[in-house]
Structure formats: structure tokens, C-alpha cells
C-alpha atoms as a PDB file:
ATOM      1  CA  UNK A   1      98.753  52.145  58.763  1.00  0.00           C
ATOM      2  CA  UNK A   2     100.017  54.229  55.725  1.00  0.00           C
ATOM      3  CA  UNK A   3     100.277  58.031  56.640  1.00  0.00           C
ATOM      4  CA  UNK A   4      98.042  60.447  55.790  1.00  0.00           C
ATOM      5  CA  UNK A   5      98.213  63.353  53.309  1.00  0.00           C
ATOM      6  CA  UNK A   6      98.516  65.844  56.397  1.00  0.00           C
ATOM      7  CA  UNK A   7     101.287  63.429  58.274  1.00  0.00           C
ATOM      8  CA  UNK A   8     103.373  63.279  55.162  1.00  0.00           C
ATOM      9  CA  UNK A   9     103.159  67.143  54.648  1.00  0.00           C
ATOM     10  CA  UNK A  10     104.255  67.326  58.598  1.00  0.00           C
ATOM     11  CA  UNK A  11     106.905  64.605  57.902  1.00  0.00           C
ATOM     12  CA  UNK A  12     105.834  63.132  60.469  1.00  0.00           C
ATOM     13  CA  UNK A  13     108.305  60.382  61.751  1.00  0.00           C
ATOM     14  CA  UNK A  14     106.871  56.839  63.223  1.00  0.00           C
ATOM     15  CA  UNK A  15     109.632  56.148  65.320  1.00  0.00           C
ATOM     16  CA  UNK A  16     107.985  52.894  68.114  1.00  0.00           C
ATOM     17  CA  UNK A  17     104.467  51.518  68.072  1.00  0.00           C
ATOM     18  CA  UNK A  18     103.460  48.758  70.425  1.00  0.00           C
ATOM     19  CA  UNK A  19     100.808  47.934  73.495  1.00  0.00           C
ATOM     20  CA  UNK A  20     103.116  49.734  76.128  1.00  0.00           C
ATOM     21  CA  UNK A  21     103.677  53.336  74.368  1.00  0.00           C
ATOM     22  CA  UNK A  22     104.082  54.234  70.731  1.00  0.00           C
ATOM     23  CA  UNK A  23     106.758  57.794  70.044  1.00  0.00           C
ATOM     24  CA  UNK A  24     105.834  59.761  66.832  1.00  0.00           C
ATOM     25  CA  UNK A  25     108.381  62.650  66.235  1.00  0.00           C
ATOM     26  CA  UNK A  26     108.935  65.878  64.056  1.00  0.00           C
ATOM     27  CA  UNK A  27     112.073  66.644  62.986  1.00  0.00           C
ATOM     28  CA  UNK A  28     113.987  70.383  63.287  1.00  0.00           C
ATOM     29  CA  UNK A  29     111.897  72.244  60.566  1.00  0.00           C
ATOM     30  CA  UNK A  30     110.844  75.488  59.242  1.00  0.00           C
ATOM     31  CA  UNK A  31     107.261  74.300  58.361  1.00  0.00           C
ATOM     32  CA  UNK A  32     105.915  73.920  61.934  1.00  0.00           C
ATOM     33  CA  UNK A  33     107.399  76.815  63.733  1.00  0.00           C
ATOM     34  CA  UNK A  34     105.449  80.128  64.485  1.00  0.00           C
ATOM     35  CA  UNK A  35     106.780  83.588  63.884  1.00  0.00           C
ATOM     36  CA  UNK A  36     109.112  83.761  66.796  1.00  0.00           C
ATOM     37  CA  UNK A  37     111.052  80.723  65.935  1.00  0.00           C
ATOM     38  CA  UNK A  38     109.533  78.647  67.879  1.00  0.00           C
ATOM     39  CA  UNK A  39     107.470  75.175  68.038  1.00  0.00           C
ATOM     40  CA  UNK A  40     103.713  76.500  66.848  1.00  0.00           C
ATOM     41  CA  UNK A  41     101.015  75.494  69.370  1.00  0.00           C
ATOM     42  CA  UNK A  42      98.759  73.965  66.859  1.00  0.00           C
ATOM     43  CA  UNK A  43     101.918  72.307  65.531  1.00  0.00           C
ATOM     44  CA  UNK A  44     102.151  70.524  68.735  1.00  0.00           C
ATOM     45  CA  UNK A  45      97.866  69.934  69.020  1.00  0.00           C
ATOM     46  CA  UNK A  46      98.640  68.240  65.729  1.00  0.00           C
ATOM     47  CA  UNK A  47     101.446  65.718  66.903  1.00  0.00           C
ATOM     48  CA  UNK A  48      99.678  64.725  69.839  1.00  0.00           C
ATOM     49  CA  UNK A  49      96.642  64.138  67.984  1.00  0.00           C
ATOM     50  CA  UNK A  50      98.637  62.243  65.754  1.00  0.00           C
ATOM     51  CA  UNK A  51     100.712  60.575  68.397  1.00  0.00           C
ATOM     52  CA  UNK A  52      97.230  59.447  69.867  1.00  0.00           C
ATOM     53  CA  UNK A  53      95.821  57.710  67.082  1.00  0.00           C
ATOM     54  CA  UNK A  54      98.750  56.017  66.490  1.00  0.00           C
ATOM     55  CA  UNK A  55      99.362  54.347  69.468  1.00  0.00           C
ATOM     56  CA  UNK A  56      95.261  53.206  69.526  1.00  0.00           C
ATOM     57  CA  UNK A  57      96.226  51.493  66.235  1.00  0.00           C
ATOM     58  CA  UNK A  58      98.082  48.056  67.847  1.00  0.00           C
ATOM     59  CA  UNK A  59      94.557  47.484  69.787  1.00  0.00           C
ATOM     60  CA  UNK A  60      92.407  47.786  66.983  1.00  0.00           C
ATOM     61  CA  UNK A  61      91.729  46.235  63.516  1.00  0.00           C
ATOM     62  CA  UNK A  62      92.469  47.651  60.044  1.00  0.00           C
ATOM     63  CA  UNK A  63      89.136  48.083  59.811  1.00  0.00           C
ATOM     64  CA  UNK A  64      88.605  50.289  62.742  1.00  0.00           C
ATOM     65  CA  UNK A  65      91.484  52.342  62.409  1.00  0.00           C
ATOM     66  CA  UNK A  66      90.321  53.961  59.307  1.00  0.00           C
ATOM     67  CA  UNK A  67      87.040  54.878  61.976  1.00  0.00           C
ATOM     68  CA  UNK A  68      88.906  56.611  64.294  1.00  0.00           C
ATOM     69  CA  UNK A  69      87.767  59.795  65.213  1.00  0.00           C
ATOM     70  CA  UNK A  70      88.767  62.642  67.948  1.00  0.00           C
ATOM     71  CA  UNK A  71      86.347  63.490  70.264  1.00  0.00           C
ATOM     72  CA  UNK A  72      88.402  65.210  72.728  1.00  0.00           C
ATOM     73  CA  UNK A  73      91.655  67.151  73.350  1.00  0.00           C
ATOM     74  CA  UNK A  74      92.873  68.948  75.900  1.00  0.00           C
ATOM     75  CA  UNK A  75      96.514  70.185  75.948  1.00  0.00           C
ATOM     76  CA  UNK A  76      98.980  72.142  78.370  1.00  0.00           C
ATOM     77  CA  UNK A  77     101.838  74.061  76.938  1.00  0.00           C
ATOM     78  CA  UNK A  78     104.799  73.910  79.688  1.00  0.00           C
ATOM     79  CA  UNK A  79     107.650  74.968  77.142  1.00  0.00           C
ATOM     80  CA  UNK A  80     109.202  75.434  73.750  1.00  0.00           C
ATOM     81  CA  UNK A  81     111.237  73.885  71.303  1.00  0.00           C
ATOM     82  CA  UNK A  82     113.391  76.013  69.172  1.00  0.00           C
ATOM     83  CA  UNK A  83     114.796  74.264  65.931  1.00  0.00           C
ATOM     84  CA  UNK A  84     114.999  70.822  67.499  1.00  0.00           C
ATOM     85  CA  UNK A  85     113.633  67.561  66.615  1.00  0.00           C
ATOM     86  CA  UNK A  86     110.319  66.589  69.006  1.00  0.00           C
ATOM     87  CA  UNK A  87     109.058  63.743  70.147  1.00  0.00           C
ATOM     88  CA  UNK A  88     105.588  62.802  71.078  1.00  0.00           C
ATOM     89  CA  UNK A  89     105.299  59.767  73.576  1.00  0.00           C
ATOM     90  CA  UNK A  90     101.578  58.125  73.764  1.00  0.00           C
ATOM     91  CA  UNK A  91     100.533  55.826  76.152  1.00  0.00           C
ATOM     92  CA  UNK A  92      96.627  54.249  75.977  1.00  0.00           C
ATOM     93  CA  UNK A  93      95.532  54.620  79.392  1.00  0.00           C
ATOM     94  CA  UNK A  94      92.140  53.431  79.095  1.00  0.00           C
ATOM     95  CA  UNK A  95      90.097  51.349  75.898  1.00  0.00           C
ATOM     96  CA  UNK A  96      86.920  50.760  76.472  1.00  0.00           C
ATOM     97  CA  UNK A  97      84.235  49.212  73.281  1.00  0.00           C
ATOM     98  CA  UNK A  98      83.716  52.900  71.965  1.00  0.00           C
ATOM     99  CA  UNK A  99      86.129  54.967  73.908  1.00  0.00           C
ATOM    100  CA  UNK A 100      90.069  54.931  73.934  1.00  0.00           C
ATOM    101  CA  UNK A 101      91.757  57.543  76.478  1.00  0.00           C
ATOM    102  CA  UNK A 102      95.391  58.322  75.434  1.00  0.00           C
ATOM    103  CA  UNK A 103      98.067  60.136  77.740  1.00  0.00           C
ATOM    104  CA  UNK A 104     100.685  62.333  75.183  1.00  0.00           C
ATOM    105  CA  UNK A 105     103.764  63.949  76.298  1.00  0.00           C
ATOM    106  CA  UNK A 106     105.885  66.075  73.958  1.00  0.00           C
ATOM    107  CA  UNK A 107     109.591  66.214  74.225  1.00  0.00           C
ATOM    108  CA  UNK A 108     112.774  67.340  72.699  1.00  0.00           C
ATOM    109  CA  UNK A 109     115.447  65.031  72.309  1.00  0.00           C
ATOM    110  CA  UNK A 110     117.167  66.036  75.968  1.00  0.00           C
ATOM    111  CA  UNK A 111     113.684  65.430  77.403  1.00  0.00           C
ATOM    112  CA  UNK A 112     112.501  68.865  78.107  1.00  0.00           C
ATOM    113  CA  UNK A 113     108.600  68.902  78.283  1.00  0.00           C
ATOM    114  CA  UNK A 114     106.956  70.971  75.402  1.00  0.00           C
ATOM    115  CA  UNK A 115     103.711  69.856  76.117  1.00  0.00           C
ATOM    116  CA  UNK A 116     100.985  67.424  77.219  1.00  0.00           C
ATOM    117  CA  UNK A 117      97.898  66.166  76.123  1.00  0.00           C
ATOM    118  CA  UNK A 118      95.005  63.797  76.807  1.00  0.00           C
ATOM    119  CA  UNK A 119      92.799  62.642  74.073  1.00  0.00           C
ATOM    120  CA  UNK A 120      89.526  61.097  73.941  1.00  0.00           C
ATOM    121  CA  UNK A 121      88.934  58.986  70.475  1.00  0.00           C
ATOM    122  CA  UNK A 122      86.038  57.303  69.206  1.00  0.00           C
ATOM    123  CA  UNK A 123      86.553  54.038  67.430  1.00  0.00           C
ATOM    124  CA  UNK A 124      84.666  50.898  66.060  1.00  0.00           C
ATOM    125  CA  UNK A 125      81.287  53.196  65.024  1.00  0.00           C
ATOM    126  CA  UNK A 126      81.206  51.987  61.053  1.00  0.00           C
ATOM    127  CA  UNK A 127      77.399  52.299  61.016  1.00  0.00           C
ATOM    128  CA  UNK A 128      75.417  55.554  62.026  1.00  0.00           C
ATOM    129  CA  UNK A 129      74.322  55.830  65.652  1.00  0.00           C
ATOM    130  CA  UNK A 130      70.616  55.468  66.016  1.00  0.00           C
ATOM    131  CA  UNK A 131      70.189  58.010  68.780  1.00  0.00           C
ATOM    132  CA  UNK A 132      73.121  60.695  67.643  1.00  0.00           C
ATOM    133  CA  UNK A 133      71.216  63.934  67.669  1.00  0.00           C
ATOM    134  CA  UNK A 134      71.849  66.311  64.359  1.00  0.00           C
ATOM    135  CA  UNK A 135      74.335  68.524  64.466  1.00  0.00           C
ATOM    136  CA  UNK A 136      74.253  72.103  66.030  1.00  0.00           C
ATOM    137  CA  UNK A 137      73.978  74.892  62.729  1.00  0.00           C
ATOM    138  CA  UNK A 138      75.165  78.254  62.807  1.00  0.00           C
ATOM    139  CA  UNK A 139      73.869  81.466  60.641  1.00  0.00           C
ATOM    140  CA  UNK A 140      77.609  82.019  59.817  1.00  0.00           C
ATOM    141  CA  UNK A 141      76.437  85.663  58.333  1.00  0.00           C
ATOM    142  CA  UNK A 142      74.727  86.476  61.869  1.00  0.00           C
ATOM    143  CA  UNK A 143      78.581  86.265  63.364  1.00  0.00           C
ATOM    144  CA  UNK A 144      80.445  88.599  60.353  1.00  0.00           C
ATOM    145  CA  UNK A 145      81.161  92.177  60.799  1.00  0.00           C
ATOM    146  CA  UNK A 146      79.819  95.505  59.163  1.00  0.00           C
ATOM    147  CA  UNK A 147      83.217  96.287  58.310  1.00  0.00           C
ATOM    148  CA  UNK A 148      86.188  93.652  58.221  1.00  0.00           C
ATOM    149  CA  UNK A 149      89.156  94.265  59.890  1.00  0.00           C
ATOM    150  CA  UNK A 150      92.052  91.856  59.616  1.00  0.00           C
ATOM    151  CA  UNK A 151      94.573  93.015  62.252  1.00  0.00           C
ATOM    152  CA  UNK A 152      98.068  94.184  62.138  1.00  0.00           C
ATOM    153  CA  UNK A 153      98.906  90.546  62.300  1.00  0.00           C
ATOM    154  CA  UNK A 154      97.507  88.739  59.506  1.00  0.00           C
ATOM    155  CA  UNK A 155      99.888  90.121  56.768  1.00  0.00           C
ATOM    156  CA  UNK A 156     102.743  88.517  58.688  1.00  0.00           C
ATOM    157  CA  UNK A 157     101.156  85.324  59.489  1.00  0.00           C
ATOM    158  CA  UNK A 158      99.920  84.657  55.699  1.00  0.00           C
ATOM    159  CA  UNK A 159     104.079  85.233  54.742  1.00  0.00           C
ATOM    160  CA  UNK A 160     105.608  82.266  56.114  1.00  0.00           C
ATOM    161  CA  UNK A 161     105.028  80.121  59.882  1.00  0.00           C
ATOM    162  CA  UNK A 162     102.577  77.038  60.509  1.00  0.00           C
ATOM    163  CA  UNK A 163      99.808  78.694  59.969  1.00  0.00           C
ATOM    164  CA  UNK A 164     100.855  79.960  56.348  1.00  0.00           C
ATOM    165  CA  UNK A 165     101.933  76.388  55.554  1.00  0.00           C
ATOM    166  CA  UNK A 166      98.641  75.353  56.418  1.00  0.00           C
ATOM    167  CA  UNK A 167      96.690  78.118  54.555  1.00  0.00           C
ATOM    168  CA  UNK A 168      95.033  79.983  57.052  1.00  0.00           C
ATOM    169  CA  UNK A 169      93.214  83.039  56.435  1.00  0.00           C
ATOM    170  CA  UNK A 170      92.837  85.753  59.341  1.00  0.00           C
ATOM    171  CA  UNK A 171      89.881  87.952  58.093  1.00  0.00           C
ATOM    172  CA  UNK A 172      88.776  89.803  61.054  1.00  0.00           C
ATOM    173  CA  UNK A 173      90.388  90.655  64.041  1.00  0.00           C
ATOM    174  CA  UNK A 174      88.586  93.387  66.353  1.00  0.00           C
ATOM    175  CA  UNK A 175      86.892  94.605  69.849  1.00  0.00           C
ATOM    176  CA  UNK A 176      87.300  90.939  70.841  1.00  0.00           C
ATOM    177  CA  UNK A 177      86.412  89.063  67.946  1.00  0.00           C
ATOM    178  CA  UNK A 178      87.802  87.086  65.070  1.00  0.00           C
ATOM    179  CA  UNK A 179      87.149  85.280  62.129  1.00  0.00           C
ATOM    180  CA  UNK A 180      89.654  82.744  60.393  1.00  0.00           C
ATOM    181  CA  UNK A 181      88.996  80.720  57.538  1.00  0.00           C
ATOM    182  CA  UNK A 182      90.628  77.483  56.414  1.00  0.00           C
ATOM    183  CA  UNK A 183      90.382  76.313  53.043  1.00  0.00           C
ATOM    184  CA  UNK A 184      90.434  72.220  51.828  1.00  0.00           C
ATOM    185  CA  UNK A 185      93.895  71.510  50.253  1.00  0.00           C
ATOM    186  CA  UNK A 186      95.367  68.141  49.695  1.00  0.00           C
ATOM    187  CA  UNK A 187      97.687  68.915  52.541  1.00  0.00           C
ATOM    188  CA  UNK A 188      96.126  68.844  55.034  1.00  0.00           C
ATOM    189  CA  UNK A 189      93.643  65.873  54.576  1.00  0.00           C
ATOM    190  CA  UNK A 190      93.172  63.010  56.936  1.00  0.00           C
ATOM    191  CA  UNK A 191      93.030  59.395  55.920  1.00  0.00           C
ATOM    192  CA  UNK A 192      88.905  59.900  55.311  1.00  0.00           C
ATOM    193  CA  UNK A 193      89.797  62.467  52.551  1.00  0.00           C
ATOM    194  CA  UNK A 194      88.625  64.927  55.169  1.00  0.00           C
ATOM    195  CA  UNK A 195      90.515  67.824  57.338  1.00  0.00           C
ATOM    196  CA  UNK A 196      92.728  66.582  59.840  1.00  0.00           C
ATOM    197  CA  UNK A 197      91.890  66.871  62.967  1.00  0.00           C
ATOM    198  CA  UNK A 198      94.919  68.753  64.148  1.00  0.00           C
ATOM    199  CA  UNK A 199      94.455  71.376  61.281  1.00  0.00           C
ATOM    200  CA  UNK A 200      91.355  71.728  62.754  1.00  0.00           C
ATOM    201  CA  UNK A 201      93.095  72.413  66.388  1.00  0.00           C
ATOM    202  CA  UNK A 202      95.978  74.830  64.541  1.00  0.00           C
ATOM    203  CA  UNK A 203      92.140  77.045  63.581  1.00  0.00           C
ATOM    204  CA  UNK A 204      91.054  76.705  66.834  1.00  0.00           C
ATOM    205  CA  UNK A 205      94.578  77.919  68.488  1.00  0.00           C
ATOM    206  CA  UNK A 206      94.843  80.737  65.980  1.00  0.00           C
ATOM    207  CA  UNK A 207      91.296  82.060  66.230  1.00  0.00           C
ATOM    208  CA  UNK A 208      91.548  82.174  70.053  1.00  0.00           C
ATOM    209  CA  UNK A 209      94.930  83.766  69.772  1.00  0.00           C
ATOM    210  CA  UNK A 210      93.502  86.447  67.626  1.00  0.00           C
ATOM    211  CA  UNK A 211      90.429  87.063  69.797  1.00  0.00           C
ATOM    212  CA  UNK A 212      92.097  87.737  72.729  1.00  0.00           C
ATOM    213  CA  UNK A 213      94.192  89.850  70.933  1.00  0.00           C
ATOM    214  CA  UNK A 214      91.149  91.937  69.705  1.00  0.00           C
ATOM    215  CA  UNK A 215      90.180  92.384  73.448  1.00  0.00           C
ATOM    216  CA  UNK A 216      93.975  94.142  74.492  1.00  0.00           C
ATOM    217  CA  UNK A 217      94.161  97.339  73.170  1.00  0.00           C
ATOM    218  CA  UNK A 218      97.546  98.074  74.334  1.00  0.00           C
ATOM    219  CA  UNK A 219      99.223  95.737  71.630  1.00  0.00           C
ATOM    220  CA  UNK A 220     102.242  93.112  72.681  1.00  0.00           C
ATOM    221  CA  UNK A 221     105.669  92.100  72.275  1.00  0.00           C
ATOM    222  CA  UNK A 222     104.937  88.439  72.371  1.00  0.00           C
ATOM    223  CA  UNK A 223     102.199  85.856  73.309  1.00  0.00           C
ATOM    224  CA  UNK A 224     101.647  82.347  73.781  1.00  0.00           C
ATOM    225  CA  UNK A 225      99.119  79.578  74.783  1.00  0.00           C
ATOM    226  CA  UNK A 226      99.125  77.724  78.017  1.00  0.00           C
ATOM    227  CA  UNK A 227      96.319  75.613  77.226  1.00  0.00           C
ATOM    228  CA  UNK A 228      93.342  74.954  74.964  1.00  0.00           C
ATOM    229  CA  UNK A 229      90.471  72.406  75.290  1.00  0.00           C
ATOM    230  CA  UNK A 230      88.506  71.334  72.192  1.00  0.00           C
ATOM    231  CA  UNK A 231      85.396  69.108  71.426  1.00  0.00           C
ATOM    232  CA  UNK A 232      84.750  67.553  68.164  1.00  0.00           C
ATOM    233  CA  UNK A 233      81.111  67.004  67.123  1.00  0.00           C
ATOM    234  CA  UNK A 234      79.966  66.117  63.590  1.00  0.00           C
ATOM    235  CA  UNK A 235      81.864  64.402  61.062  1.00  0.00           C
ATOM    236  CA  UNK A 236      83.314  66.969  58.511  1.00  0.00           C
ATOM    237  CA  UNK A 237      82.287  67.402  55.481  1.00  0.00           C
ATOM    238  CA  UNK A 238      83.942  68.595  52.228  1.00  0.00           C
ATOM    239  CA  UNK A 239      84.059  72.631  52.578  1.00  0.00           C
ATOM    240  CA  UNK A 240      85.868  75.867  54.099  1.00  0.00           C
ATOM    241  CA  UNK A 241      86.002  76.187  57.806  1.00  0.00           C
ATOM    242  CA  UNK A 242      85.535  79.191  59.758  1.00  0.00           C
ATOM    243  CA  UNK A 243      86.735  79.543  63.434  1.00  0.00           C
ATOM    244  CA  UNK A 244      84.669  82.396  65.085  1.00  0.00           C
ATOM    245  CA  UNK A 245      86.756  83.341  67.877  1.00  0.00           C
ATOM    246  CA  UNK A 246      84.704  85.432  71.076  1.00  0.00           C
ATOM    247  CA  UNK A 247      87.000  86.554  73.943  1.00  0.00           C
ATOM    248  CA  UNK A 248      85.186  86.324  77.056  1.00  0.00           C
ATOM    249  CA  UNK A 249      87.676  87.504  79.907  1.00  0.00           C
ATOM    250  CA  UNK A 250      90.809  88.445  80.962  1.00  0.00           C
ATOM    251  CA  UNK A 251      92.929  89.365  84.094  1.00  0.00           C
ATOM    252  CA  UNK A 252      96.303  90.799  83.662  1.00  0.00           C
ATOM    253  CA  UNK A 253      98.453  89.098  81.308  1.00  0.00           C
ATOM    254  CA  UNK A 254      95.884  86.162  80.927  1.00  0.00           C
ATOM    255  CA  UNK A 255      93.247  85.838  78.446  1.00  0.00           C
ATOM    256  CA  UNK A 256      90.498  83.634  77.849  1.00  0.00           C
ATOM    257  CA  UNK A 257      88.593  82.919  74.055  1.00  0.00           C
ATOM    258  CA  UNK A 258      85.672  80.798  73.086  1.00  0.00           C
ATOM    259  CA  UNK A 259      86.031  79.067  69.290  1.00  0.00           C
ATOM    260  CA  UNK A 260      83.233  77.694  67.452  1.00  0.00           C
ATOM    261  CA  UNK A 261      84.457  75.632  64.124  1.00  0.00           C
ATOM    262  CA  UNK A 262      81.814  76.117  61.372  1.00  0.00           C
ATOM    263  CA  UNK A 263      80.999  75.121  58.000  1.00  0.00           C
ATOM    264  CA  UNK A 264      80.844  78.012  55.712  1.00  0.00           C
ATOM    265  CA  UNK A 265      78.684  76.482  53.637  1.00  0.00           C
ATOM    266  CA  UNK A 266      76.280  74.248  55.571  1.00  0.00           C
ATOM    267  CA  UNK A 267      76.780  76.700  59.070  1.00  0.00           C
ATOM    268  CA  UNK A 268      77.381  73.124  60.951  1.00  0.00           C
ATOM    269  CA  UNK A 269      79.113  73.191  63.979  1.00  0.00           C
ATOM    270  CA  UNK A 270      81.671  70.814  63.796  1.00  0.00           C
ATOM    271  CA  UNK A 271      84.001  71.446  67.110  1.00  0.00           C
ATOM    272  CA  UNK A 272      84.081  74.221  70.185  1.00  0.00           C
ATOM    273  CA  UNK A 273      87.300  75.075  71.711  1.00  0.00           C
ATOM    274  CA  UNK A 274      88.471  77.302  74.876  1.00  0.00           C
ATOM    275  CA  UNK A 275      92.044  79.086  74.363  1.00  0.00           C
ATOM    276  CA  UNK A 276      93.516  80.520  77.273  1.00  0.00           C
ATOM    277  CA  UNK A 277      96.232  82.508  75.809  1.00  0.00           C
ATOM    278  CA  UNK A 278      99.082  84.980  77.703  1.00  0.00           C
ATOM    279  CA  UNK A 279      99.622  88.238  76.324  1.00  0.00           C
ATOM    280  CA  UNK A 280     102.522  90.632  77.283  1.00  0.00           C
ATOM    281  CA  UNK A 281     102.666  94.375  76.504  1.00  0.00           C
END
């Protein structure tokens, strides 16, 4: 399976791919590190949804790999990676005649945990369901602000990091709510000519981040994201994104966010996520 316009841009490396586990890797880069040096947590979202596909590939046809799509993905960040090479190890666990459950565990090369995932993917569906319902819409100008605000943050994260490289755009971060907005470029396209999905988790991550950072009014000197959990819903079509981040609680250091993924066009809700994010003053 030829990579894809965002796997090239990630230079992503296909290292093994059989029945028993297939290992995807980045190597030590710039591009998909966040401001403190470090792996970016969308950067790994994106390898392990890459790592998953991959190793569905040996089970399915030609035809049905170019059908793949993510339904679910739910990740745990254990560690970091700090200018090393990672590798993403996928194992199927489960394949059903719709449904293929993969297992994902990032590494470094000495075999430190980064991260771990488990992915849901869809496969096979080349004609329309007959009972999928419409998608969910959203009155996208219901959700934007009197006055925008775009945080302390966003001129630093629109200078370099993974989420510059990507082309986010942080418009509005305040009293626990953000908006960010990701643009179509030929970057970060799928296969299907569509956004990837792991772009689409990098939006979720970010918005999330940014939320719970609009609910802390005491600032920090760093944060990070344990975990995130996102569904995909409709197929994408060609237009912006917005992620409309909501924090909903917190409890010392930890904070919790609600992301909705929406067209900015059409207002169709494409993917929810929940960010749990760690902030220290």
C-alpha cells in the first residue's frame, strides 16, 4: 500500500508488516516534536493510527484497504521521547467482517514505552449503509465568542512544533473554551484525498489542551496529556475543521475537556473526543 500524502510528510518509516505484528517508526525529527522538545501527543495519536491501519492491511484486499476507516481511538501517554527515533508496534487482536481491533504500543529504540493505543477500524463498507443515520450538525456560529481571544499561547505554537507543521490555527482560548481551526493542505491528506485521521486527533489533542487551559487561571510551567479518547462519525468531506474545545472539570493538577470536530462549512459533526490533560503551575 503506497503511503499517503500525510505519511510521507511524517516520513513515516514501514519497517515489518505481516499476520503476527507489523512496526511503523518515525525517525529523530524536528517536525513532530511540541514546544518543549519533546514527542507531540497528536504526533504519537497519528503513528498509532497509522501503525493500526497498517498492520489490518495483510488481512484485507487492495480493495478494502483503500475503505478503511477509524472509528475509534483511545490512547495512554506513559512517557516521552526526546529527539529519538520511535517505533510503533501493532498487533490485530481481533477481525471480525466489519470490525478490526488493533493493540499499538509506542517505543523508542531502548524500548521505553511512549505510549499505547487501541483502535477500532471499519473496513469492507464500499457501498452506503442502508440504516446509517445522518450525521449530527452543529450551528458552528452558536459556539463562537463575542470577542475572540487567542491566548498567550497561540503566537508560539503557530512559530514552529507539530502543530505549526500541520497548520493549526488557535483562535480562541478563554473561561474554559476554545476554538481551533484546521485548514485542507496537501499535507496532511489521507489516501481518500481527505484529512487524515491522525491530523484530525493532533485538533482534537490541541483543542482539549487549550480548553483546559482556559479553565486555570493561574497559568503553568508545563503540561501534558495522559490520555484522550476519540470517536469518528461521518466521512469527511472537503473543508476547514473546527475543534470546539469545552472543559468540563478539574481536580488539582488534572483536567478534563470535551472536543467536538466540526465542519465549518456544512456544521457536521464529524468526531467527539475527551482530553484529560495535566497542568502544573
Amino acid at each position: 500500500m503506497p503511503l499517503s500524502p500525510f505519511e510521507q510528510f511524517v516520513n513515516l518509516e514501514v519497517c515489518e508488516t505481516s499476520t503476527q505484528k507489523t512496526i511503523v517508526a518515525f525517525p529523530p525529527q524536528a517536525l513532530t516534536l511540541n514546544l518543549g522538545g519533546t514527542l507531540h501527543g497528536g504526533a504519537s495519536m497519528s503513528i498509532i493510527n497509522m501503525a493500526a491501519k497498517h498492520a489490518l492491511y495483510p488481512f484485507i484486499s487492495e480493495e478494502e484497504r483503500n475503505q478503511v476507516r477509524t472509528l475509534d481511538q483511545s490512547v495512554r501517554f506513559t512517557s516521552t521521547a526526546r529527539g529519538e527515533k520511535v517505533l510503533a508496534e501493532a498487533t490485530v487482536i481481533k477481525k471480525g467482517k466489519e470490525l478490526a481491533f488493533v493493540d499499538v504500543d509506542v517505543k523508542t529504540e531502548e524500548g521505553k514505552v511512549v505510549s499505547k493505543g487501541l483502535v477500532t477500524l471499519r473496513y469492507g463498507q464500499a457501498n452506503e449503509a442502508k440504516n446509517e443515520r445522518p450525521a449530527a450538525t452543529i450551528r458552528v456560529e452558536d459556539y463562537y465568542p463575542d470577542e475572540w481571544h487567542p491566548g498567550f499561547m497561540a503566537p508560539l505554537l503557530a512559530q514552529r512544533g507539530f502543530t505549526a507543521n500541520l497548520g493549526l490555527n488557535i483562535q480562541h482560548v478563554k473561561e474554559g473554551k476554545s476554538i481551533v481551526r484546521l485548514d485542507e493542505n496537501k499535507n496532511i491528506l489521507n489516501s481518500a484525498g481527505t484529512i487524515d485521521d491522525g491530523a484530525i486527533a493532533t485538533l482534537c489533542d490541541s483543542a482539549g489542551a487549550m480548553a483546559t487551559m482556559a479553565m486555570n487561571e493561574e497559568g503553568m510551567s508545563r503540561g501534558s496529556t495522559p490520555s484522550l479518547h476519540i470517536n469518528y462519525f461521518s466521512e469527511l468531506k472537503n473543508e476547514s475543521l473546527l475543534a470546539l474545545g469545552t472543559g468540563r472539570w478539574s481536580y488539582n493538577e488534572s483536567y478534563v475537556a470535551d472536543v467536538s470536530i466540526v465542519g465549518e462549512n456544512s456544521g457536521t459533526l464529524y468526531a467527539e473526543a475527551q482530553v484529560l490533560f495535566r497542568i502544573v503551575g
